[in-house]
C-alpha atoms as a PDB file:
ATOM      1  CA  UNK A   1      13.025  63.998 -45.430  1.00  0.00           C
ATOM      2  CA  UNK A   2      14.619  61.638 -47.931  1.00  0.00           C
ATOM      3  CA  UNK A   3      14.584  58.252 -47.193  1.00  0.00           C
ATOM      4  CA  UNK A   4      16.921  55.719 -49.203  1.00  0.00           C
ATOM      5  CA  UNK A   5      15.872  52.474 -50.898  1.00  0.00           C
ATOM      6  CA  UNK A   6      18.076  51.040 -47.917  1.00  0.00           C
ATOM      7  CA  UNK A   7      17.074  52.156 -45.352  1.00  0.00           C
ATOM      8  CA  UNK A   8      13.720  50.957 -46.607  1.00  0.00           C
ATOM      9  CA  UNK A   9      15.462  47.328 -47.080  1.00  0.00           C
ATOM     10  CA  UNK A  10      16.453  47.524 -43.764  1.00  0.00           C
ATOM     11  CA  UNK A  11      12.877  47.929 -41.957  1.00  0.00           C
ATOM     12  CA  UNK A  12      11.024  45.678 -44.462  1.00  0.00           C
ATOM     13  CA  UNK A  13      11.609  42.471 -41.863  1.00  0.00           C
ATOM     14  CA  UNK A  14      10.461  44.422 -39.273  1.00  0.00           C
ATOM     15  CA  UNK A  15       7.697  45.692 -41.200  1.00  0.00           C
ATOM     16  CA  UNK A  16       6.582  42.182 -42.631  1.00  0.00           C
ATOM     17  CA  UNK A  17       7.093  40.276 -39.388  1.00  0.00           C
ATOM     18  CA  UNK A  18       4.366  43.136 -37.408  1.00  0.00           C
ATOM     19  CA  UNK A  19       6.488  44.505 -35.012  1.00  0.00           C
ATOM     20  CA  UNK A  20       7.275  47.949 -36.287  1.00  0.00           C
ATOM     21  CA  UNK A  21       6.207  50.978 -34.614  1.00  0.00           C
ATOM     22  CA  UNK A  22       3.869  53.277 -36.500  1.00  0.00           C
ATOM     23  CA  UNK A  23       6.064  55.700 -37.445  1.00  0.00           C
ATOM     24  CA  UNK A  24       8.250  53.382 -39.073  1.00  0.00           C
ATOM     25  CA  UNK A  25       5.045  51.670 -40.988  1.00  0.00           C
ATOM     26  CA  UNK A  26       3.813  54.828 -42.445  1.00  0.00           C
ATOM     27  CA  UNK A  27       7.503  55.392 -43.873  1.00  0.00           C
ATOM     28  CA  UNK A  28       7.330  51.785 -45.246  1.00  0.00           C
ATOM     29  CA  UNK A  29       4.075  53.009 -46.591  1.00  0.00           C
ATOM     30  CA  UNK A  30       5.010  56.228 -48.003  1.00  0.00           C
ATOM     31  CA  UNK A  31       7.898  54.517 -49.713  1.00  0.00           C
ATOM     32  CA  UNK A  32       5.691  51.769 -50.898  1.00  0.00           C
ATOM     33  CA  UNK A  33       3.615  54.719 -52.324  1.00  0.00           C
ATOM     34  CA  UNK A  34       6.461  56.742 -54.611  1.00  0.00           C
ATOM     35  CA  UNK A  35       8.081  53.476 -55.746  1.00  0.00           C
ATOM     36  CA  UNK A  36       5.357  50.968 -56.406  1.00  0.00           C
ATOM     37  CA  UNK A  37       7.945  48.614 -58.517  1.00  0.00           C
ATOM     38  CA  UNK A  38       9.622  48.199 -55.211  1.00  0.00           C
ATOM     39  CA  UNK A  39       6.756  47.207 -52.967  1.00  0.00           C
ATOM     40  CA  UNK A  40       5.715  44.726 -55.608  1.00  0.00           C
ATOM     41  CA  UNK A  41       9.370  43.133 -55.197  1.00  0.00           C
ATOM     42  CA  UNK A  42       9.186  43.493 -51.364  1.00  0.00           C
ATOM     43  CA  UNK A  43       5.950  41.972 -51.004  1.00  0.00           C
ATOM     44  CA  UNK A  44       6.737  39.301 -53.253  1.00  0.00           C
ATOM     45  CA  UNK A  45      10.189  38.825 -51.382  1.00  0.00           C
ATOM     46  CA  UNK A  46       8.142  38.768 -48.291  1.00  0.00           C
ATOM     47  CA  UNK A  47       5.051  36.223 -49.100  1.00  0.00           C
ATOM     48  CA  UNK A  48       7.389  33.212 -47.603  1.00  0.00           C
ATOM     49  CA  UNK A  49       7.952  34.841 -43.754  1.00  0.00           C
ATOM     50  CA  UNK A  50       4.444  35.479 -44.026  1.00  0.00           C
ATOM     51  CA  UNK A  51       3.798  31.622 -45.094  1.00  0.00           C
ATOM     52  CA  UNK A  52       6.300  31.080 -42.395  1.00  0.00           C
ATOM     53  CA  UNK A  53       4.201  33.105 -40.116  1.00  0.00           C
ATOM     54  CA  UNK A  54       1.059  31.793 -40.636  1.00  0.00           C
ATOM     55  CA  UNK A  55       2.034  27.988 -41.122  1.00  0.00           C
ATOM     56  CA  UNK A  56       0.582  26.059 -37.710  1.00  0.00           C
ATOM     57  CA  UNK A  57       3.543  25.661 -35.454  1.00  0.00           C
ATOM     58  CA  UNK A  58       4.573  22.172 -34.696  1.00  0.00           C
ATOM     59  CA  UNK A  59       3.561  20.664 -31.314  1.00  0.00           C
ATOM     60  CA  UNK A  60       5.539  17.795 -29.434  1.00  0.00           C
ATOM     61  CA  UNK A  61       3.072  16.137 -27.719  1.00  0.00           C
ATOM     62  CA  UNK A  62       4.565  16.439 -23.544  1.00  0.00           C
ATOM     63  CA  UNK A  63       3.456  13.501 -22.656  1.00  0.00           C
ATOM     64  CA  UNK A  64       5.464  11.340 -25.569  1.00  0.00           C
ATOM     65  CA  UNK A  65       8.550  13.276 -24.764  1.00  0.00           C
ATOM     66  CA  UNK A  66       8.441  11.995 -20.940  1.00  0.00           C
ATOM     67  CA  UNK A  67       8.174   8.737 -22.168  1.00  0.00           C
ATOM     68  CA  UNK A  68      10.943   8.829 -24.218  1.00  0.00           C
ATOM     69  CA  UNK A  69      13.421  10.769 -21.429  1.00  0.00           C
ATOM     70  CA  UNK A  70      12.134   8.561 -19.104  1.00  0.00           C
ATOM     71  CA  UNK A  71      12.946   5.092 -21.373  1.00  0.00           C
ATOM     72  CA  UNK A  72      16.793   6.823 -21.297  1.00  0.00           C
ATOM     73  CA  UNK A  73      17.436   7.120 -18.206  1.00  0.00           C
ATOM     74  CA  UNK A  74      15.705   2.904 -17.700  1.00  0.00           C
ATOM     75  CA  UNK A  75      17.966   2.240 -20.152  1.00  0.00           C
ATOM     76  CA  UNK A  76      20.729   3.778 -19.023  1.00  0.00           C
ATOM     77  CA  UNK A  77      20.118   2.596 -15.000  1.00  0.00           C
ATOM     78  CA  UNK A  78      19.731  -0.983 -16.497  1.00  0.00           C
ATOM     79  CA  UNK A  79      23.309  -0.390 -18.091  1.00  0.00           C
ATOM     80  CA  UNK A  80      24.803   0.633 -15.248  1.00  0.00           C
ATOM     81  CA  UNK A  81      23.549  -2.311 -12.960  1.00  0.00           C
ATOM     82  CA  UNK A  82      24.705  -4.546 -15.502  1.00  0.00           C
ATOM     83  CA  UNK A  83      27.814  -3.173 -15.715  1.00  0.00           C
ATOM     84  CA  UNK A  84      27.928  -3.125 -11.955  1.00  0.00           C
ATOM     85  CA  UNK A  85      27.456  -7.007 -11.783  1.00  0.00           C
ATOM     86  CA  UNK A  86      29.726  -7.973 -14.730  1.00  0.00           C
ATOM     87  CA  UNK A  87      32.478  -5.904 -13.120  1.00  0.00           C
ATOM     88  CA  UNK A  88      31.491  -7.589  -9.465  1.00  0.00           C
ATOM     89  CA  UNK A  89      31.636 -11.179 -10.818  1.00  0.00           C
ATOM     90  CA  UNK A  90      34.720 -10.354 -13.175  1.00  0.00           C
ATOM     91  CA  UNK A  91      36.905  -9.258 -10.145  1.00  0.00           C
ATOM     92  CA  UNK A  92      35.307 -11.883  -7.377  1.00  0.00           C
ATOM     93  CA  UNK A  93      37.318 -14.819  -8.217  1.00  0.00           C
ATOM     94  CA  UNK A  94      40.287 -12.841  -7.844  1.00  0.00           C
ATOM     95  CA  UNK A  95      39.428 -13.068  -3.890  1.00  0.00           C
ATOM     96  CA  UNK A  96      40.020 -17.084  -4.421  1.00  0.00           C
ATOM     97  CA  UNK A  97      43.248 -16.995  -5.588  1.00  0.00           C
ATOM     98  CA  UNK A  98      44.791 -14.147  -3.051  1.00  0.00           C
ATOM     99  CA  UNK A  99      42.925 -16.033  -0.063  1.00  0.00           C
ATOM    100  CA  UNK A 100      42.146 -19.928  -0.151  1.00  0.00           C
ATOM    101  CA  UNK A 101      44.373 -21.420  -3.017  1.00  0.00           C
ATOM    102  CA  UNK A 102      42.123 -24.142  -3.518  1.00  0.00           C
ATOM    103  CA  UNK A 103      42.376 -26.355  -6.416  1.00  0.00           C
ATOM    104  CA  UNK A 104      38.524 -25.608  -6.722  1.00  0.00           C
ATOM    105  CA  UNK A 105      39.065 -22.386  -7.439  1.00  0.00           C
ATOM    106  CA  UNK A 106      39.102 -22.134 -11.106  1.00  0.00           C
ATOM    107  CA  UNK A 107      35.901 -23.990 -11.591  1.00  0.00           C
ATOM    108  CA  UNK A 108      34.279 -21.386  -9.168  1.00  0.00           C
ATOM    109  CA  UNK A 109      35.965 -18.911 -11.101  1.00  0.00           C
ATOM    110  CA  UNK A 110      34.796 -19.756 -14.478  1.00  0.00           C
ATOM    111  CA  UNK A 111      31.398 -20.223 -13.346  1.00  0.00           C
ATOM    112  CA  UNK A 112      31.739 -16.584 -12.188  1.00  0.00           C
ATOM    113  CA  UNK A 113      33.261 -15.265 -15.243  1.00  0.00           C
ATOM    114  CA  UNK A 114      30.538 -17.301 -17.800  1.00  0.00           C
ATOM    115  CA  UNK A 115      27.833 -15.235 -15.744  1.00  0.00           C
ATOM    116  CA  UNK A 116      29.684 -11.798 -16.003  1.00  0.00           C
ATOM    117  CA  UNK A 117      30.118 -12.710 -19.986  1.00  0.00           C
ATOM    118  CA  UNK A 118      26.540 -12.368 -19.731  1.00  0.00           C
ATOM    119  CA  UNK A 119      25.747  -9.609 -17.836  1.00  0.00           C
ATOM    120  CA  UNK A 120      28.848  -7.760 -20.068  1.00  0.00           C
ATOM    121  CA  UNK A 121      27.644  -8.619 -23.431  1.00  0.00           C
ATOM    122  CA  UNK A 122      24.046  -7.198 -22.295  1.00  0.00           C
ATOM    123  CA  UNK A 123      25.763  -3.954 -21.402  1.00  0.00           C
ATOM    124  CA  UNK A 124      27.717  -3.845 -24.687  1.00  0.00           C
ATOM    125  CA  UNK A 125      25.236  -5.148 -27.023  1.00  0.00           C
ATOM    126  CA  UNK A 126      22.352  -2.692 -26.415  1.00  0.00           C
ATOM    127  CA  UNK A 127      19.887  -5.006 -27.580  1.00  0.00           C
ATOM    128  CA  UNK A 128      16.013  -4.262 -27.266  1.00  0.00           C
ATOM    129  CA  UNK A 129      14.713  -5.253 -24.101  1.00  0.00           C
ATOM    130  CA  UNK A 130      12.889  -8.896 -25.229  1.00  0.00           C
ATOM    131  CA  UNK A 131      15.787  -9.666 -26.525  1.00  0.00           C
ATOM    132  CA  UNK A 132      17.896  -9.398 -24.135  1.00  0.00           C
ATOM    133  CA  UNK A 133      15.676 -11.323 -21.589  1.00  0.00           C
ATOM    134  CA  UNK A 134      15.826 -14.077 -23.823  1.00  0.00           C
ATOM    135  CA  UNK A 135      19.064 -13.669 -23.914  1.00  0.00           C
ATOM    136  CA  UNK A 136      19.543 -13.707 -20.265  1.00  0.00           C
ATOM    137  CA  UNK A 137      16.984 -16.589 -19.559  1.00  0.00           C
ATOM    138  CA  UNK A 138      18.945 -18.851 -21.975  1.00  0.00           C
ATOM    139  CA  UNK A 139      22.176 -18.267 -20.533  1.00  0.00           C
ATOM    140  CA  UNK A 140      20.928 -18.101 -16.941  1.00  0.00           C
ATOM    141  CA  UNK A 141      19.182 -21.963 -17.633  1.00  0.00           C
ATOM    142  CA  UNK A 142      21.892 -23.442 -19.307  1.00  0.00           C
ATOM    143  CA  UNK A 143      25.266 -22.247 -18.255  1.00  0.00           C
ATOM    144  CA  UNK A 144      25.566 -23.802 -14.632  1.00  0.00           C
ATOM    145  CA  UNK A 145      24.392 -27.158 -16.064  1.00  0.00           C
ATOM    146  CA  UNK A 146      28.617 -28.143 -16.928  1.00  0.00           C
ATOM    147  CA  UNK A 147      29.754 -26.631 -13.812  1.00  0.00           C
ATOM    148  CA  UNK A 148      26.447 -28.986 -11.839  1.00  0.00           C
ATOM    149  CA  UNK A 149      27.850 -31.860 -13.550  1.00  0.00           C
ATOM    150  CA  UNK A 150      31.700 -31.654 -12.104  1.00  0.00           C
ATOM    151  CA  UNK A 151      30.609 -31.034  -8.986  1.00  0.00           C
ATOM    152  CA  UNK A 152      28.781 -33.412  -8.712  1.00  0.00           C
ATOM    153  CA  UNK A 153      31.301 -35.797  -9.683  1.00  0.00           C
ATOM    154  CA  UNK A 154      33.650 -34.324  -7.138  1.00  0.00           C
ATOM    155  CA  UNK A 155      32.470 -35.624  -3.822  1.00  0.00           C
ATOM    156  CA  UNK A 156      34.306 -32.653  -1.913  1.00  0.00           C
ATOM    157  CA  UNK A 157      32.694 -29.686  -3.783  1.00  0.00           C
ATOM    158  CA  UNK A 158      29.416 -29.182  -2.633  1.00  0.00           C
ATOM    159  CA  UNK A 159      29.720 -25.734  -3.041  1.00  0.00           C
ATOM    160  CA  UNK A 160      28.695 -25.152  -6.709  1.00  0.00           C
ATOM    161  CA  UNK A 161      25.377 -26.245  -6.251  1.00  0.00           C
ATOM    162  CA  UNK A 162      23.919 -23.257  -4.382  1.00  0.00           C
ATOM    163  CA  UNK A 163      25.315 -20.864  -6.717  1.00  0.00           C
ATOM    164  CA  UNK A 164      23.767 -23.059  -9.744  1.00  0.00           C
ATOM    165  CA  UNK A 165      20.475 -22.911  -7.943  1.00  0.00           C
ATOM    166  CA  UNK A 166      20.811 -19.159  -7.020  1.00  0.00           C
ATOM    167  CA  UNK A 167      21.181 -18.719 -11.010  1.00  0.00           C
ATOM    168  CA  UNK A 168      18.138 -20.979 -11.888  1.00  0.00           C
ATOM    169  CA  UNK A 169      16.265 -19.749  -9.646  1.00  0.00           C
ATOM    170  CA  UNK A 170      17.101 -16.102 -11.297  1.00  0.00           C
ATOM    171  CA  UNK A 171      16.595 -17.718 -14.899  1.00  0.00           C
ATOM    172  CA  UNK A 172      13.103 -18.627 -13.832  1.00  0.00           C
ATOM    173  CA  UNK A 173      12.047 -15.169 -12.842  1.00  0.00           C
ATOM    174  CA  UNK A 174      13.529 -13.591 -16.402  1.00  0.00           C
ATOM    175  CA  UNK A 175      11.396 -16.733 -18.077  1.00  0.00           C
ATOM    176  CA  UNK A 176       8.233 -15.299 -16.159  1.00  0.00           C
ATOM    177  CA  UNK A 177       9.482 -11.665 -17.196  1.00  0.00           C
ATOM    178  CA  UNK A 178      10.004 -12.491 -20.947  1.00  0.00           C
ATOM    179  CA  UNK A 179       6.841 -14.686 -21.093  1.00  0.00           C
ATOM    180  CA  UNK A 180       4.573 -11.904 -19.337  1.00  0.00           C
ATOM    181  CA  UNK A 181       5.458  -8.954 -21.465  1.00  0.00           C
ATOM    182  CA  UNK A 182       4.969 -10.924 -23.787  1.00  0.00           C
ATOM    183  CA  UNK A 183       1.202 -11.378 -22.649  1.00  0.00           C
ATOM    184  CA  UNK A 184       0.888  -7.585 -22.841  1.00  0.00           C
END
């Protein structure tokens, strides 16, 4: 039987890689045999898929790739929530001017929207997560003090005061946050 440089060509992968069948390694062989310029060109054209071959394959380590999916999907829950609450607070002073009327209304509603500038700028600025609790304990302690001070110069709104206190008391508990990882 003739066999044709080609044909050769076309089993040397198999042959090099170790998965030919016997037959077709003693035809390799036998080929290899009459035309010894040609096996010194195929093994030399084959020397990198055995480097290839025997080269240690690279591991990912399980345990770092968990961490990393699992930092995602943090990072993407902790978008979503604040996107949830910069959407509520954006659209709750709507509910002010379609119900009450009250001349009131626009402080309450800019206290709303300076809190929901917050919570949208952390869901737009992706910024690590130390920085944005310093972020978010800054603006949390100091953005109800103007609204404090007007209404507490305007005997008939009392209301402002709980919602400055709920935010304080939510700025101290990102200060204890910030200041504990920081501990770590």
């Amino acid at each position: 039987m003739n066999v044709t440089r080609e044909v050769v060509t076309d089993l040397l992968p198999i042959y090099f890689s170790g998965d030919a069948s016997g037959d077709t390694k003693a035809l390799v062989e036998d080929y290899f045999r009459e035309n010894p310029d040609f096996e010194r060109i195929a093994r030399s054209a084959g020397t990198p898929l055995e480097t290839l071959r025997a080269a240690p394959a690279i591991a990912i380590a399980a345990e770092r790739e968990k961490r990393d999916l699992e930092s995602i999907l943090w990072g993407l829950k902790r978008r979503q929530w604040l996107f949830g609450l910069g959407l509520f607070l954006t659209l709750t002073p709507l509910r002010f001017f379609f119900t009450d009327g009250r001349s009131d209304a626009l402080w309450e509603a800019a206290f709303d929207w300076s809190m929901a500038a917050l919570f949208w700028f952390l869901c737009f600025a992706r910024l690590p997560w130390r920085t944005a609790s310093l972020v978010a304990a800054i603006w949390l302690s100091l953005a109800p003090a103007p609204f404090v001070l007007h209404f507490a110069h305007v005997p008939a709104l009392r209301g402002g005061f709980a919602e400055a206190l709920c935010f304080w008391v939510a700025a101290a508990f990102v200060w204890i946050g910030h200041f504990r990882q920081y501990a770590r």
